[in-house]
Protein backbone atom coordinates (compact mmCIF):
# COMPACT_ATOMS: atom_id res chain seq x y z
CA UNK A 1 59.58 121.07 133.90
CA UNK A 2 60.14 121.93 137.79
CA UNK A 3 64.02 120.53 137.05
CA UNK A 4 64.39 122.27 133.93
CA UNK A 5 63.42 125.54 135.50
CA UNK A 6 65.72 125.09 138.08
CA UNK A 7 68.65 124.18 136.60
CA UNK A 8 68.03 127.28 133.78
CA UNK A 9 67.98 129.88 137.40
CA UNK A 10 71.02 127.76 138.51
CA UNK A 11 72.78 128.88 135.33
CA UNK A 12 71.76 132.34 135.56
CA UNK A 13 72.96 132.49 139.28
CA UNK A 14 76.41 131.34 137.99
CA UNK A 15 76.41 134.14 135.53
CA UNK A 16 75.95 136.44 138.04
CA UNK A 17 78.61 135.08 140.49
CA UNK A 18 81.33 135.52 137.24
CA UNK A 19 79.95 138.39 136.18
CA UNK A 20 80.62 139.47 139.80
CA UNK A 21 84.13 138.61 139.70
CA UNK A 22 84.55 141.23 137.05
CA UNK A 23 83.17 143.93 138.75
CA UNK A 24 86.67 146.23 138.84
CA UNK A 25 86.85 145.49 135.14
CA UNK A 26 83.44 146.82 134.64
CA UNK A 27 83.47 149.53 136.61
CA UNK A 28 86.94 150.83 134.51
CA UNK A 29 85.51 150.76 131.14
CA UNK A 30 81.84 151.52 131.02
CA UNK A 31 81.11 154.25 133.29
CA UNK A 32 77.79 153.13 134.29
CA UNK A 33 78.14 149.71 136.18
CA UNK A 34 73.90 149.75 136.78
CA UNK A 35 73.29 150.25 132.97
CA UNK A 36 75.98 147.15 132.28
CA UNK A 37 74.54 144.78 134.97
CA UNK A 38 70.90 145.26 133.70
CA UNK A 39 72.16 144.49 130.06
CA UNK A 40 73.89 141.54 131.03
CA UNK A 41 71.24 140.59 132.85
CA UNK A 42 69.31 140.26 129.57
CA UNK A 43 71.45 137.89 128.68
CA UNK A 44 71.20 135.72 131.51
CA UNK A 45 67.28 135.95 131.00
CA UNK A 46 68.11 135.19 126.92
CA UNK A 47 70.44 131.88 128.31
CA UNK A 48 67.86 130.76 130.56
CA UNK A 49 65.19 130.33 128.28
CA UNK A 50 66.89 129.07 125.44
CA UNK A 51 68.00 126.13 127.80
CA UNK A 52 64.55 125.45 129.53
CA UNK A 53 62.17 126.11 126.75
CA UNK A 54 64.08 125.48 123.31
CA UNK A 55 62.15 123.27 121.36
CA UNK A 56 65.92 120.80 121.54
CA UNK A 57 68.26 120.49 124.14
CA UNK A 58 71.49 122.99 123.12
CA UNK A 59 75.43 122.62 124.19
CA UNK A 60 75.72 125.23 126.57
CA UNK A 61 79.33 125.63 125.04
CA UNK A 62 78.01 126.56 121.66
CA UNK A 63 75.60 129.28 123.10
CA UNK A 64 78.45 130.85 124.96
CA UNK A 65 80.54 130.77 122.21
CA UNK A 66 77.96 131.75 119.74
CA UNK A 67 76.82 134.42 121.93
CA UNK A 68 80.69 135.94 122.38
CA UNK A 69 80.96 135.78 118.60
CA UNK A 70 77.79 138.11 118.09
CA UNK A 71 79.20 140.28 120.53
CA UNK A 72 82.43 140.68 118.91
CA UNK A 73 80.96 140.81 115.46
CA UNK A 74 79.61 144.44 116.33
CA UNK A 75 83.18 145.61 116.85
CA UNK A 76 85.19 145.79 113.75
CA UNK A 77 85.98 143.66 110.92
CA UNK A 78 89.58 142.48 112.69
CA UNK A 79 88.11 141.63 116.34
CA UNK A 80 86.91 138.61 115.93
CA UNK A 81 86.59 135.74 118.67
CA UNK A 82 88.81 132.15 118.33
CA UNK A 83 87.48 129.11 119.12
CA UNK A 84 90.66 126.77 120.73
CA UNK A 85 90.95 125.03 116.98
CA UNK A 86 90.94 128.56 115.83
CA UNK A 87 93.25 129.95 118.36
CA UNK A 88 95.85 126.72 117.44
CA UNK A 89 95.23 127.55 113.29
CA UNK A 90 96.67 131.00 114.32
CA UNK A 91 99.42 129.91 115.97
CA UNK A 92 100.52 127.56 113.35
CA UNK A 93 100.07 130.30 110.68
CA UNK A 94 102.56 132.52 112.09
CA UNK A 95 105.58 129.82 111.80
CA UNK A 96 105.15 129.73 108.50
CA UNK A 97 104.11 126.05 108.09
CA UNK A 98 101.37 124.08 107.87
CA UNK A 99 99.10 121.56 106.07
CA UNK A 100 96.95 122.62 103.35
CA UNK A 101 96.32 124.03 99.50
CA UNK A 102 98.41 127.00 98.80
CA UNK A 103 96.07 130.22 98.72
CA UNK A 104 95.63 133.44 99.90
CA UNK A 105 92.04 133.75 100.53
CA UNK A 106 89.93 136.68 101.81
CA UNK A 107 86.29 137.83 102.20
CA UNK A 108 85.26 140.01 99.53
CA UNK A 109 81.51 141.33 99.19
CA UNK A 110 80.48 138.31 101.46
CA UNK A 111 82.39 135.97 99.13
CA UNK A 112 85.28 133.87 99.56
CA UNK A 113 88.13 134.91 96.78
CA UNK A 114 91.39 133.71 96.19
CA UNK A 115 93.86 136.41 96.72
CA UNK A 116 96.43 134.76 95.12
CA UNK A 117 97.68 130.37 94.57
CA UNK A 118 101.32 129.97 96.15
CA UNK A 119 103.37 129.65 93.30
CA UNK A 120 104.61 125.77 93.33
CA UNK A 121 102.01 124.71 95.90
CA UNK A 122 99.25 122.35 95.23
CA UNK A 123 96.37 124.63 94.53
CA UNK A 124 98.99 126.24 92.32
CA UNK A 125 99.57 123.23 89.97
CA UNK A 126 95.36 122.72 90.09
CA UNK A 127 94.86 126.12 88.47
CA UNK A 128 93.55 127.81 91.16
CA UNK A 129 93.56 131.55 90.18
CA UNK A 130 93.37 134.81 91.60
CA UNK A 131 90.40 135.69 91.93
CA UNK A 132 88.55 132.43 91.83
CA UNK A 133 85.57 132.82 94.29
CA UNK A 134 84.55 129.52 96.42
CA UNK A 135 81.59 128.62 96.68
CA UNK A 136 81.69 125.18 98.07
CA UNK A 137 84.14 123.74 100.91
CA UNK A 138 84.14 119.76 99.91
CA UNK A 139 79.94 120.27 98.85
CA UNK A 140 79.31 122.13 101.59
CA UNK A 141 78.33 126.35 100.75
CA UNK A 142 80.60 128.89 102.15
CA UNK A 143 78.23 131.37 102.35
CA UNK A 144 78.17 133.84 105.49
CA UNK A 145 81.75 131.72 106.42
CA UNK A 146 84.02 133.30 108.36
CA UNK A 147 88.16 133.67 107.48
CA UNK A 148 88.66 131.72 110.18
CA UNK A 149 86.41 128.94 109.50
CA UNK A 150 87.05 128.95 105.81
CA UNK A 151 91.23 128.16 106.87
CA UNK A 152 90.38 125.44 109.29
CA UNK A 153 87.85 123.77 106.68
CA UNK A 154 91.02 123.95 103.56
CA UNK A 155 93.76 123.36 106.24
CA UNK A 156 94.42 119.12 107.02
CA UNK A 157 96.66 116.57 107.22
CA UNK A 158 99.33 115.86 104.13
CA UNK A 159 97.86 113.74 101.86
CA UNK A 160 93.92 114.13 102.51
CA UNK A 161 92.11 116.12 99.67
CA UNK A 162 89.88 118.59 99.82
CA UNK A 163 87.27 119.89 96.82
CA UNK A 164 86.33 123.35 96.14
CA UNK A 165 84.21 124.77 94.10
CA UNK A 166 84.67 128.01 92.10
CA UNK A 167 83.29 130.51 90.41
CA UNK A 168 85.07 132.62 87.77
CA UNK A 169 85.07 134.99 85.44
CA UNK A 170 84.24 133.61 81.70
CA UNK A 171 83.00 130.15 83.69
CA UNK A 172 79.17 129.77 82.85
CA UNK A 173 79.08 127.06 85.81
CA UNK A 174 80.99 126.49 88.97
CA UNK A 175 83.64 124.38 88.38
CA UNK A 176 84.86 121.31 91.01
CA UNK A 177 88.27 121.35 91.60
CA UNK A 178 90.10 118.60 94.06
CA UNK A 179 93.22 119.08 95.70
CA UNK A 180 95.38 117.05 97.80
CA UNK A 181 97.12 118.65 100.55
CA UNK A 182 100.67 118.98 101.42
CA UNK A 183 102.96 120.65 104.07
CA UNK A 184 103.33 124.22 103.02
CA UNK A 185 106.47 126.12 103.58
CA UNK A 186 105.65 130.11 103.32
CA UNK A 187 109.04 131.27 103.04
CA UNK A 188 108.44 135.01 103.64
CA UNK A 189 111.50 136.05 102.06
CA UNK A 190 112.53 135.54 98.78
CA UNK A 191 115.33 137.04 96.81
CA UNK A 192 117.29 137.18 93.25
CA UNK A 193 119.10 139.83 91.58
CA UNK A 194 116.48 141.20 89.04
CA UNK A 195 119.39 143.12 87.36
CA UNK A 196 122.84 142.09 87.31
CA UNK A 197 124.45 143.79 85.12
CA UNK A 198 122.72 147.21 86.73
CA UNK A 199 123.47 145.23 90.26
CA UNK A 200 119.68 145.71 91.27
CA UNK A 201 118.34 143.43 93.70
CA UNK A 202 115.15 142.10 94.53
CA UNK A 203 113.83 141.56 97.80
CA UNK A 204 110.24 140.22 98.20
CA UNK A 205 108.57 139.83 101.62
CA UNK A 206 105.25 137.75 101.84
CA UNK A 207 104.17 138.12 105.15
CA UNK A 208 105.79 139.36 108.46
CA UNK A 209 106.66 136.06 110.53
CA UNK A 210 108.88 134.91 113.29
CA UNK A 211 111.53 134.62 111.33
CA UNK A 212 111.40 137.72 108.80
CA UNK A 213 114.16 139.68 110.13
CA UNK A 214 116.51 136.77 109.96
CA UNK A 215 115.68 135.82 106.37
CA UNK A 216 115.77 139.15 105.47
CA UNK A 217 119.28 139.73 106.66
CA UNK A 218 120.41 136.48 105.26
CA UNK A 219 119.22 137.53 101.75
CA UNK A 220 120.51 141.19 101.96
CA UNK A 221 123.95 139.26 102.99
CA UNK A 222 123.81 137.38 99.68
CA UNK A 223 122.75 139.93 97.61
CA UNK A 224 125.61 142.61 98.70
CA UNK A 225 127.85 139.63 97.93
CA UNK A 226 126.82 139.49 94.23
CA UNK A 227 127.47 143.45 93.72
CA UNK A 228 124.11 144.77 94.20
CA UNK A 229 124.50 148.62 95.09
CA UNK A 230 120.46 149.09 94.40
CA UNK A 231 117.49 147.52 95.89
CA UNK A 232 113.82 146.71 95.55
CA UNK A 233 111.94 145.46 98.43
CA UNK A 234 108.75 144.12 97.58
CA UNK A 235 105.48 144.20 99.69
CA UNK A 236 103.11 143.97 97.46
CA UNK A 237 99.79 141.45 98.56
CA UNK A 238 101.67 141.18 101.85
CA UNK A 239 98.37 141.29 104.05
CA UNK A 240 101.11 142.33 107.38
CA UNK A 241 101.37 139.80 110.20
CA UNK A 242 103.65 140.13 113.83
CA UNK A 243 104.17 143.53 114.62
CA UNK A 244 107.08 143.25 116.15
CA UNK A 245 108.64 141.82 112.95
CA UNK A 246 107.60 145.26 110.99
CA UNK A 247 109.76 147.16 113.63
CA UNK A 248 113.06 144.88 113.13
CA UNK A 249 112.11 144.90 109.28
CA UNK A 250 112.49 148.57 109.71
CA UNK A 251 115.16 148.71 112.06
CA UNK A 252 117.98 147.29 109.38
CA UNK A 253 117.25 150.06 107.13
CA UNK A 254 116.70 153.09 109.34
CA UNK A 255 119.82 154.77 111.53
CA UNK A 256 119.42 154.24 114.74
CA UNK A 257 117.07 156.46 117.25
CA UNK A 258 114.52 156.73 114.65
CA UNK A 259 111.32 156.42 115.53
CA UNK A 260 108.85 153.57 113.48
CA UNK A 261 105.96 153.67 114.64
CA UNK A 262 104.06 154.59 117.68
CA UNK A 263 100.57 153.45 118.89
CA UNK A 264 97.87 155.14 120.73
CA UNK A 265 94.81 153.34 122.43
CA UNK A 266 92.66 153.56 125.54
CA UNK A 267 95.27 151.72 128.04
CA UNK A 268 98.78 152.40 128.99
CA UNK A 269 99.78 149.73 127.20
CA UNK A 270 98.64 150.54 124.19
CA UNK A 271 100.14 153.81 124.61
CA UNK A 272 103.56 152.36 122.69
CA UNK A 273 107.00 153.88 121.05
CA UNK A 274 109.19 151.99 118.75
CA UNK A 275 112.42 152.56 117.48
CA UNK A 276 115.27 151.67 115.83
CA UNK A 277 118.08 150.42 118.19
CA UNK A 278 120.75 148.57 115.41
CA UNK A 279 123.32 150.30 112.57
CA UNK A 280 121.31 149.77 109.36
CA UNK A 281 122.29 146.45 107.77
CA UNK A 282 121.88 147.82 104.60
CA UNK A 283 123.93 151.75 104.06
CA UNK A 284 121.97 154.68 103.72
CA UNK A 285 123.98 155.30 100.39
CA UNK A 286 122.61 152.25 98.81
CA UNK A 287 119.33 153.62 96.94
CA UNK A 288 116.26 151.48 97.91
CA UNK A 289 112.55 151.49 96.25
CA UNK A 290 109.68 150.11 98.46
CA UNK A 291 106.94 148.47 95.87
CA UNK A 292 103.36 148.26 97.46
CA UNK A 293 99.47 147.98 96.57
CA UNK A 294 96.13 147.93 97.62
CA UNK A 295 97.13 144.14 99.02
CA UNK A 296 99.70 145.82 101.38
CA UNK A 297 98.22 145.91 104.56
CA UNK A 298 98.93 146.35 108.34
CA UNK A 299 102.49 145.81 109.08
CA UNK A 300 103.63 146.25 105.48
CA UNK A 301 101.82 149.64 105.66
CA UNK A 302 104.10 150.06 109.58
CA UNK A 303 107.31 149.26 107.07
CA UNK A 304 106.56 151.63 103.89
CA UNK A 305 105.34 154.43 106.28
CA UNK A 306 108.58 154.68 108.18
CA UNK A 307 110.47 154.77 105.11
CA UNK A 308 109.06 156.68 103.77
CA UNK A 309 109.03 159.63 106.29
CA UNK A 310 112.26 159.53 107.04
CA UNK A 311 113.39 159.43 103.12
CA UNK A 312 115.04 156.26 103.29
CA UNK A 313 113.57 154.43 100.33
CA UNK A 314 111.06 155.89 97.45
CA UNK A 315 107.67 154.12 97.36
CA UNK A 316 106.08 153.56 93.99
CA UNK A 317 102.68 151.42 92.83
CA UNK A 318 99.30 151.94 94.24
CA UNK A 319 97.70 153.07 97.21
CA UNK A 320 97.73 150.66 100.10
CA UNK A 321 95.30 149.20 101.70
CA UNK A 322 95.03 151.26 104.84
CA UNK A 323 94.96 148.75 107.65
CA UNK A 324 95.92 150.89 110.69
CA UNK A 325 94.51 149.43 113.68
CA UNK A 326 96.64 146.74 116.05
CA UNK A 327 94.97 143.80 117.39
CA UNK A 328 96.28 141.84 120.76
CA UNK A 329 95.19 138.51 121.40
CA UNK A 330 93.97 137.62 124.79
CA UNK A 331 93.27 134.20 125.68
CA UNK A 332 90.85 132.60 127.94
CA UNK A 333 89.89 130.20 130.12
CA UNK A 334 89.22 127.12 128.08
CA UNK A 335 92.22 127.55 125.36
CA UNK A 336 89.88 130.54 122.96
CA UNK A 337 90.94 133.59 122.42
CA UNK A 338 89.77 136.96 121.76
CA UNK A 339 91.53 139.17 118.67
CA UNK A 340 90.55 142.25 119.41
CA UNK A 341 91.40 145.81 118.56
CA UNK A 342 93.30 147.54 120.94
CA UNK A 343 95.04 150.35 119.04
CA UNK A 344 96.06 152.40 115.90
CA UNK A 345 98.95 152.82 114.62
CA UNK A 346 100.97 156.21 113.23
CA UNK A 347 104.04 156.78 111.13
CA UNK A 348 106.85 158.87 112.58
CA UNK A 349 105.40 162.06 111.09
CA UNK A 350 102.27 161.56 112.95
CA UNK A 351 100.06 160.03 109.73
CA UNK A 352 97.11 157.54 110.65
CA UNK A 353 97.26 154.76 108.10
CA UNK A 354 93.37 153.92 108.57
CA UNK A 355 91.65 154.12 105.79
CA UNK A 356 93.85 155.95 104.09
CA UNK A 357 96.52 153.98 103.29
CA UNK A 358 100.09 155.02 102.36
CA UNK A 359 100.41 156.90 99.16
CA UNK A 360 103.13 156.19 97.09
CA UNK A 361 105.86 158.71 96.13
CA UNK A 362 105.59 157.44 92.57
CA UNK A 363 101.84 155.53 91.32
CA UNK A 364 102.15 153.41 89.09
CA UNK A 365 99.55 151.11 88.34
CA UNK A 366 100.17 147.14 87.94
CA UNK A 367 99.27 147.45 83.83
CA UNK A 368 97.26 148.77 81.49
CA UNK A 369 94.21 147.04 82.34
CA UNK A 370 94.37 147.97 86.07
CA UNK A 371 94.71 151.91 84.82
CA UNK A 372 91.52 151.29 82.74
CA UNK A 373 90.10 150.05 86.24
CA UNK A 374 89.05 146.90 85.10
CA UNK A 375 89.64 144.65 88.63
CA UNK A 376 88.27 145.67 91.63
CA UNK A 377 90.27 145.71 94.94
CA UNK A 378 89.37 145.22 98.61
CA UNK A 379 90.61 148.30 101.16
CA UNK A 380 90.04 148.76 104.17
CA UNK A 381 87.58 151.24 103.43
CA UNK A 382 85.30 148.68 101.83
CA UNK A 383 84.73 146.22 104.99
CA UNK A 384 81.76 146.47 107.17
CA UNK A 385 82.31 148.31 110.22
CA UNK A 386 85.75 149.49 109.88
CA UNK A 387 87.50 152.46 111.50
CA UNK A 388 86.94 155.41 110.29
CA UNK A 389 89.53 157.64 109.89
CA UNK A 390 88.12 161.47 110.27
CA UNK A 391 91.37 163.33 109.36
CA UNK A 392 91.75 162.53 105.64
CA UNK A 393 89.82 162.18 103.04
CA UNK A 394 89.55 159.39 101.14
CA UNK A 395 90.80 158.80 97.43
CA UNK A 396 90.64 155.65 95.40
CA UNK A 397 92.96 153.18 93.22
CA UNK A 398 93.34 150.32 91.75
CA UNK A 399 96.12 147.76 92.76
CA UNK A 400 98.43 144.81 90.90
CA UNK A 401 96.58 141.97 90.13
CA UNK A 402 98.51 138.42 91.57
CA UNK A 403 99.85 136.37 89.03
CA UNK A 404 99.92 139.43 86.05
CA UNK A 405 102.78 138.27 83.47
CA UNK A 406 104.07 142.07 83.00
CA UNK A 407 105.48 143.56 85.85
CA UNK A 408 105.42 147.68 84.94
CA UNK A 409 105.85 148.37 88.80
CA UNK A 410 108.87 146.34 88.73
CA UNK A 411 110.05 147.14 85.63
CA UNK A 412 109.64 151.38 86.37
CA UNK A 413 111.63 150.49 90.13
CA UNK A 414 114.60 148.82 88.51
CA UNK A 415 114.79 151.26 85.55
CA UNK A 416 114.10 154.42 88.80
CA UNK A 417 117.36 153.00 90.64
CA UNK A 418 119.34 152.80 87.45
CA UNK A 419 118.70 156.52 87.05
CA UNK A 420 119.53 157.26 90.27
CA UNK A 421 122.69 155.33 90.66
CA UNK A 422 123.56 157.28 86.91
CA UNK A 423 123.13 160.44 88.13
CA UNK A 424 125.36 159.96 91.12
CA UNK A 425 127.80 158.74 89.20
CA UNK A 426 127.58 155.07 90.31
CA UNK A 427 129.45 152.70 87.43
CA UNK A 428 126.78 149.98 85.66
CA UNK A 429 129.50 147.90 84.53
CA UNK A 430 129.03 143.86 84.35
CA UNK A 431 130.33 143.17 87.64
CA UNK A 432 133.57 141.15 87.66
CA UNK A 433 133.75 137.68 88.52
């Protein structure tokens, strides 16, 4: 007991010689360095008995851990603490390819739904649908499971399967479902012309990754070649991703000098400006529609805000889903990380997105259904401990629902930039080959 005791005050002496190391750090952001050192040393008291009087010997790795998890928990629902597996997942996610099933998966009241299969993936072909809530990772309950945990747990090798089990609508039991797992390719841009004869084009972005901007100037290339003089960029269920992506999204439609987006936070750094620096790729005379919903978040919120204040493209569907807040990552010692809020975000006219969302120019809603207000959505506004946002108040919607057969949001942008092209005077003609 003498040795346990011991080595539980030798662990609390260590905490105090890092936590002494910090001591500039603490002394710039609380104020009140006595109140801060007599909390933490609560939690050197907390460590030290866990370790010496637990009724089972614990990793001190997961108490750390577990204990910088808590803490972040009682930030916001985008701070959130990465264990290194976590931190790698991430990483991966971002390039756009990895192994695994095919969804887009969020936590909605505590539950793990399906956003929405990858059309042509594996979960796809297993009829996995939007949605779907699981309930069991391979047996195992995925209640209280984190994002995080519930993409490591479905991510894995090519070839291994995985079972989940769901829940649905019209299902009297859960239902098993086993998937094997392949290398997914997220293309985040993907293009067609919805109306050739009315030389429309279609533009879809999925998510903002490292290679956006190029795909999207590749497909704008291609399109311009096949006559469009009209265009519909998509960015509907895109949940946002890199930041700096948004901007250069925004740059090759916007003149340059114009500002995007500007962020304000507690630091200097945070204290950011962003404009456009490039001639628009695509010419201010070609008419452009922005679609979006309550799935477009974050940096597809950065995208529609800009232009939309500076009148560059008219945004029609449902309100979005008001993600204004920017997170940095910051990793540590061992190969974690920390996601943490740092910032909001603004449009050029000085609009907080938090909470609020953007509001389209024109709403439309998905379908008839979703104007009856039959599915639910998930904002913003509806997660635990979220931002508020004092300066608006708050209205609600209803957005698209993944996988609907008819398109009216779609359908009312292609018809809108017919009209417009008509009235101008722009010919509708088949276009010659």
């Amino acid at each position: 007991m003498k040795k346990g005791w011991k080595k539980g005050l030798f662990l609390v002496c260590l905490l105090v010689l890092v936590l002494g190391s910090i001591t500039p750090l603490l002394r710039g952001d609380t104020g009140d360095e006595g109140t801060t050192y007599k909390e933490l040393k609560v939690f050197g008291e907390a460590l030290h008995y866990i370790r010496s009087s637990y009724v089972k010997p614990v990793d001190s790795k997961k108490l750390v851990y577990g204990a910088v998890k808590g803490m972040v928990g009682e930030l916001d629902p985008h701070s959130i603490f990465l264990t290194p597996d976590m931190f790698k997942e991430m990483q991966v996610e971002t390039k756009g390819e990895f192994g695994g099933l095919g969804i887009e998966i969020t936590i909605r009241d505590n539950k793990l739904t399906v956003v929405s299969p990858i059309e042509g993936t594996p979960a796809y072909k297993a009829g996995v649908e939007a949605g779907d809530v699981i309930v069991a990772i391979d047996g195992k309950s995925t209640e209280g499971i984190t994002l995080m945990e519930a993409v490591k747990k479905l991510r894995g090798p090519k070839g291994t399967k995985v079972t989940i089990t769901i829940m649905r609508e019209g299902l009297k039991k859960p239902l098993d479902i086993t998937i094997t797992r392949a290398i997914i390719k997220v293309k985040s841009v993907r293009y067609r012309m919805e109306d050739p004869k009315g030389k429309v084009g279609y533009i879809r972005i999925r998510a903002f990754q490292e290679r956006t901007d190029r795909d999207l100037e590749k497909a704008l290339e291609d399109l311009e070649a096949q006559g469009m003089k009209a265009l519909v960029l998509d960015l509907r269920n895109n949940p946002g991703g890199l930041l700096n992506q948004a901007v250069r999204v925004s740059d090759i439609f916007l003149p340059q000098g114009r500002l995007i987006v500007y962020t304000k936070g507690r630091t200097r750094e945070d204290q950011m400006r962003f404009e456009s620096q490039e001639v628009p790729l695509l010419p201010p005379s070609v008419p452009m529609v922005v679609l979006v919903n309550a799935g477009s978040a974050s940096a597809s919120e950065i995208v529609s805000g800009a232009l939309q204040d500076w009148h560059r493209a008219i945004i029609i569907g449902d309100r979005t889903f008001g993600k204004g807040s920017v997170q940095t990552i910051f990793p540590l010692s061992d190969g974690s990380a920390l996601k943490l809020t740092t910032a909001e975000y603004y449009t050029p006219k000085g609009r907080s997105i938090q909470e609020e969302g953007i509001i389209p120019d024109v709403e439309i809603p998905s379908n008839l259904q979703m104007a009856k207000g039959k599915h639910p959505v998930v904002r913003e506004e509806f997660l635990k401990r979220h931002l508020r946002n004092v300066a608006k108040p708050q209205t609600q919607g209803e957005g698209m629902k993944a996988g609907e057969k008819e398109d009216l949001q779609l359908r009312y942008a292609v018809e809108f930039l017919k009209g417009w092209m008509l009235m101008r005077g722009d010919t509708l003609g088949q276009r010659a080959n």
